[in-house]
Structures are given as structure tokens and as C-alpha cells.
Protein backbone atom coordinates (compact mmCIF):
# COMPACT_ATOMS: atom_id res chain seq x y z
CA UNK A 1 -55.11 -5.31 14.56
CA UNK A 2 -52.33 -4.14 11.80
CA UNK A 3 -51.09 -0.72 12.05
CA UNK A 4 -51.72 0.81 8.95
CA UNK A 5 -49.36 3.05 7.04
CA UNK A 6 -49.87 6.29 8.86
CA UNK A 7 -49.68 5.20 12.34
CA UNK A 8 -46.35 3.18 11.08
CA UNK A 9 -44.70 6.27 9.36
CA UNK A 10 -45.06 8.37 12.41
CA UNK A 11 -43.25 5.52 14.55
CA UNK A 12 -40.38 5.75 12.07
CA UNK A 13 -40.22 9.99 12.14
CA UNK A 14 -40.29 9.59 15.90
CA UNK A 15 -37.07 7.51 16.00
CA UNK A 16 -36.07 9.46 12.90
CA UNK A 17 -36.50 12.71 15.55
CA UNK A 18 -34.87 10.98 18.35
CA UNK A 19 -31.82 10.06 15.64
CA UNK A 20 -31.50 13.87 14.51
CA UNK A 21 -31.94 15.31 18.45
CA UNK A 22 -28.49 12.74 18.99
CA UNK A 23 -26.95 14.00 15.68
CA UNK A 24 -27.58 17.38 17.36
CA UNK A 25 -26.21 17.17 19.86
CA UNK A 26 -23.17 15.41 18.37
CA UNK A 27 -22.30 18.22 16.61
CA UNK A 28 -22.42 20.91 19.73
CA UNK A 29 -20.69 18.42 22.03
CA UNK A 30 -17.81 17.82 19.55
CA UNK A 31 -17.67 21.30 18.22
CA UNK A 32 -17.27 22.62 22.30
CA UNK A 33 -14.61 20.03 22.27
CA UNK A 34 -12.94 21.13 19.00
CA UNK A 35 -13.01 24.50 20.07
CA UNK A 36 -11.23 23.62 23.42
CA UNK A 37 -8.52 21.45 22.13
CA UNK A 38 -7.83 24.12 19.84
CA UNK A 39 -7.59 26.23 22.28
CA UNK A 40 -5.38 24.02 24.80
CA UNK A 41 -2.95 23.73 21.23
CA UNK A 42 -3.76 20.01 20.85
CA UNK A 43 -4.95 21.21 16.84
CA UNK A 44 -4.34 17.82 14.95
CA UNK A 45 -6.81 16.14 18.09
CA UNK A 46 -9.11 19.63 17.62
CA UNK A 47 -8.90 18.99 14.25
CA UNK A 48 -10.30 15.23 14.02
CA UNK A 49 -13.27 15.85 16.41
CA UNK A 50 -14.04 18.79 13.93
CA UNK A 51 -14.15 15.84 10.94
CA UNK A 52 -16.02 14.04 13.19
CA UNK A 53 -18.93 16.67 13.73
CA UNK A 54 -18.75 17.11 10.31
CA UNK A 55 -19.99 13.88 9.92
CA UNK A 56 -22.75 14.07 12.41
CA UNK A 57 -23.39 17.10 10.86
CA UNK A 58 -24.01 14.66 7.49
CA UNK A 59 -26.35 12.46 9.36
CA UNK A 60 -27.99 14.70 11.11
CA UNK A 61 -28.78 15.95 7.73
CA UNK A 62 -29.58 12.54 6.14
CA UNK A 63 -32.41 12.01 9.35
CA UNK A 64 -34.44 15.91 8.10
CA UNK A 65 -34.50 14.86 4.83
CA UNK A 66 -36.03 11.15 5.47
CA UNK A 67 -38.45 12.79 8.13
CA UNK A 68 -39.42 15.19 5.25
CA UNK A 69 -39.85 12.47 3.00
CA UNK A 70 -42.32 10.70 5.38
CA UNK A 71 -44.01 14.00 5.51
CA UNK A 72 -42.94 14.68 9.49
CA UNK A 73 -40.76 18.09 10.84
CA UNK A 74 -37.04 17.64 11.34
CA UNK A 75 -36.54 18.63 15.16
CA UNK A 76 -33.49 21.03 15.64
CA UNK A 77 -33.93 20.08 19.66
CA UNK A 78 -30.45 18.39 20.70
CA UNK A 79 -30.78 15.25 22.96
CA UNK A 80 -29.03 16.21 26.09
CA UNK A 81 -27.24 19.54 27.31
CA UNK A 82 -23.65 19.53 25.92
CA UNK A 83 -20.76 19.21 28.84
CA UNK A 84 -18.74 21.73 28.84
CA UNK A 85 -14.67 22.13 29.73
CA UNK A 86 -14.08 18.72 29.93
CA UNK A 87 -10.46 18.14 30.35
CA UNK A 88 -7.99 16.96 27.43
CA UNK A 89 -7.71 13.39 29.41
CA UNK A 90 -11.89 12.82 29.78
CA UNK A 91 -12.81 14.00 26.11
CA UNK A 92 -11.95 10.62 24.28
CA UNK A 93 -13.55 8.22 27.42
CA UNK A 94 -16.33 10.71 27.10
CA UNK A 95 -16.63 10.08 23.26
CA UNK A 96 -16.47 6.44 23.00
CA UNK A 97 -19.59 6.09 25.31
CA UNK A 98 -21.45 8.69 23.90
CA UNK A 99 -20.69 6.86 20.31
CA UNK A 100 -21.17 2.82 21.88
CA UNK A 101 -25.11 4.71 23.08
CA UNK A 102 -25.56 5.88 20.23
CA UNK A 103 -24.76 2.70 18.30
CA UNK A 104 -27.16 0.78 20.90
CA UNK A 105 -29.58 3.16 20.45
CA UNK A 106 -29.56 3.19 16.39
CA UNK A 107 -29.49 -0.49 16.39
CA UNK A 108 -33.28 -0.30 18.25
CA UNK A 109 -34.05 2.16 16.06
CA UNK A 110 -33.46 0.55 13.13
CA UNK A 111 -35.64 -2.55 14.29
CA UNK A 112 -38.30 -0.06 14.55
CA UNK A 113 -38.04 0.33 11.04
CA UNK A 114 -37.89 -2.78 10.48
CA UNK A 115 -40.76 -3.92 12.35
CA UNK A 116 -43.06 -0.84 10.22
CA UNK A 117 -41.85 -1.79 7.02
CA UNK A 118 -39.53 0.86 6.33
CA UNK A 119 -36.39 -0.70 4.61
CA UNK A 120 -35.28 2.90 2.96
CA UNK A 121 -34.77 4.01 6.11
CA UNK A 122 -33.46 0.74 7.57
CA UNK A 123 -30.24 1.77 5.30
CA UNK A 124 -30.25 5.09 6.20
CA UNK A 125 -29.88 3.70 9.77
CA UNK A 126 -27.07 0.96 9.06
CA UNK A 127 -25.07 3.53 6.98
CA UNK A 128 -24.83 5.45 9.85
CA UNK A 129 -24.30 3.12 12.37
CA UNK A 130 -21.08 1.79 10.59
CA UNK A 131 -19.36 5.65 10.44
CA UNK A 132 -20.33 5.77 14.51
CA UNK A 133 -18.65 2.66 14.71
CA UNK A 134 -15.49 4.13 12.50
CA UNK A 135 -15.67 7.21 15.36
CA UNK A 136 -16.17 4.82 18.34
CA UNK A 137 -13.01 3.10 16.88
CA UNK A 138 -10.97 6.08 16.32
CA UNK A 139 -11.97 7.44 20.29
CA UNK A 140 -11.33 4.26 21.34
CA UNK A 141 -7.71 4.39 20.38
CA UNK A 142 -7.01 7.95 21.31
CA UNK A 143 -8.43 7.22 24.73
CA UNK A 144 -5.99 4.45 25.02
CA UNK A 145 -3.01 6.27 24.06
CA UNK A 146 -3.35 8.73 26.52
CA UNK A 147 -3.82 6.49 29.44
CA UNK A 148 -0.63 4.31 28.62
CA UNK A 149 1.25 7.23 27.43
CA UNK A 150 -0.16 9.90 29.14
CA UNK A 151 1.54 13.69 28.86
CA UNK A 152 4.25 11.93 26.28
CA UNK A 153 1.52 11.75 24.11
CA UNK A 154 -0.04 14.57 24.75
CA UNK A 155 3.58 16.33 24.06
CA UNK A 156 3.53 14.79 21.01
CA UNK A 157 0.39 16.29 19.70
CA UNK A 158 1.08 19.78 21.39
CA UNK A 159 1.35 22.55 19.23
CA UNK A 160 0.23 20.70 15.59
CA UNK A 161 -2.57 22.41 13.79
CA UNK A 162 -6.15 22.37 13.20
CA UNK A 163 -6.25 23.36 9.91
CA UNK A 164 -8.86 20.80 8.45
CA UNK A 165 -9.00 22.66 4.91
CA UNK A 166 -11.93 23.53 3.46
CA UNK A 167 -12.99 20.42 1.63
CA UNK A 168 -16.44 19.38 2.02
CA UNK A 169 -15.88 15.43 3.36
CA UNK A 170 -15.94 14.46 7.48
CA UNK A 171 -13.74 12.18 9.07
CA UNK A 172 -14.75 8.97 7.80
CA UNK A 173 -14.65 9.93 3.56
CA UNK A 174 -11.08 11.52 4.26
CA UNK A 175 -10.42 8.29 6.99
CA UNK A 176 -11.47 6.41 3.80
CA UNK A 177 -8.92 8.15 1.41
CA UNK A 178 -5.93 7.53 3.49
């Protein structure tokens, strides 16, 4: 028997919810790391996780408003408990997985949508999985220049600043601008 449009709606807000609780937790993990690279003076690597959460903060954002739209209740639950103090050296590892499940996972939720119909929120879902891939990406590299350079490029980036401006964009419009 066919689901009918009710029962298929909720199965979208659930992966919708599931989406957001990630997006949640996004933001609190990469804020705590902002906060700490900051704080160790590594500001222009504080600053890019800051653009980063920025963005998560967007999708995060773009996930409510869908679930409203489908008539459900945006959780503000994150995911998983953030870790904290992580050292300069385990951040960007850290990152890149926590960005390649999230990609995994959004890829399964978008079939979801895709097997109930939804293709509004199909988008919604491929959108976003092409900026985690953009912040996989950018991880990805940082990671890599630390373990072949190690402390000569974390000399490098000691002591630059954090100042990310005021601007309303995340990392991947001002990525885009560059």
C-alpha cells in the first residue's frame, strides 16, 4: 500500500530534524574550535572555522524553515555532545570526518526525499551537500599542511587575526568571491 502524503511529509521533517540536530551541532563544535584557536593566536585558522559555522549556521536555518513549511517543529537538539579542547593538530582531521559523515549522511537523506516525492527539498539537500563538500575540501587541505609542515606552518599562521568583519556571508559566498 502507497504512503499517502502525510505519512510521507513526516519522513521528510524527520530527516529534515536529523539534518538541523547535525547543523547544530556544527555550529557549537566549530564555534568551541573558533574560540580556541583564537585563543591559542592561530586567528586567520579561528577565523575560517568561524565562516564555516556561519554557514552551518545558514543551513541549519534553511532545514527550520522547510520543516515549517511541511508543517513539522524545527528541533534546536544538537546531534552529538561537542568535543571540547581538542588540540591545534586534531581540529582539521577532526573536521574532515565530521564533514565526509555528514555528506554520507545527507546523501541518504536526500534519497529519502526522493523516494516521498519531495524534490523542493531534494535541492535544499544537494545545495547543501556541495558547501559541506567546499568545507570537507578546505579541512582537508589544512589537515595536510600541518602534518607535512607541521609547527612551520603553524608559525606561519601564529599571531594573524580573526577579524572576520561583520559582513553577513560564511565561508563558502566569501570562498566564492575570491
Amino acid at each position: 500500500m502507497a504512503k499517502n502524503k502525510d505519512d510521507r511529509r513526516k519522513e521528510v521533517i524527520k530527516v529534515l530534524n536529523q539534518a538541523r540536530a547535525m547543523e547544530m551541532h556544527a555550529i557549537s563544535q566549530y564555534m568551541n574550535q573558533h574560540y580556541n584557536l583564537d585563543d591559542m593566536d592561530y586567528g586567520e585558522l579561528a577565523a575560517k572555522i568561524k565562516l564555516i559555522a556561519i554557514d552551518e549556521m545558514r543551513h541549519a536555518e534553511m532545514f527550520a524553515e522547510r520543516i515549517k513549511e511541511l508543517g513539522g517543529e524545527p528541533t534546536s537538539d544538537l546531534a552529538m555532545e561537542v568535543t571540547k579542547g581538542q588540540k591545534v593538530k586534531s581540529v582539521f582531521p577532526f573536521d574532515s570526518k565530521l564533514e565526509d559523515d555528514t555528506i554520507d549522511a545527507y546523501n541518504g537523506f536526500l534519497q529519502v526525499c526522493r523516494d516521498n516525492g519531495d524534490s523542493t527539498t531534494m535541492k535544499i539537500f544537494e545545495t547543501v551537500i556541495d558547501e559541506e563538500q567546499i568545507h570537507m575540501n578546505y579541512f582537508d587541505n589544512v589537515g595536510s599542511h600541518i602534518e607535512r609542515l607541521g609547527d612551520s606552518y603553524l608559525a606561519r599562521i601564529a599571531g594573524t587575526s580573526s577579524a572576520t568583519g561583520l559582513g553577513n556571508s560564511g565561508f563558502v559566498v566569501t570562498s566564492e568571491g575570491e
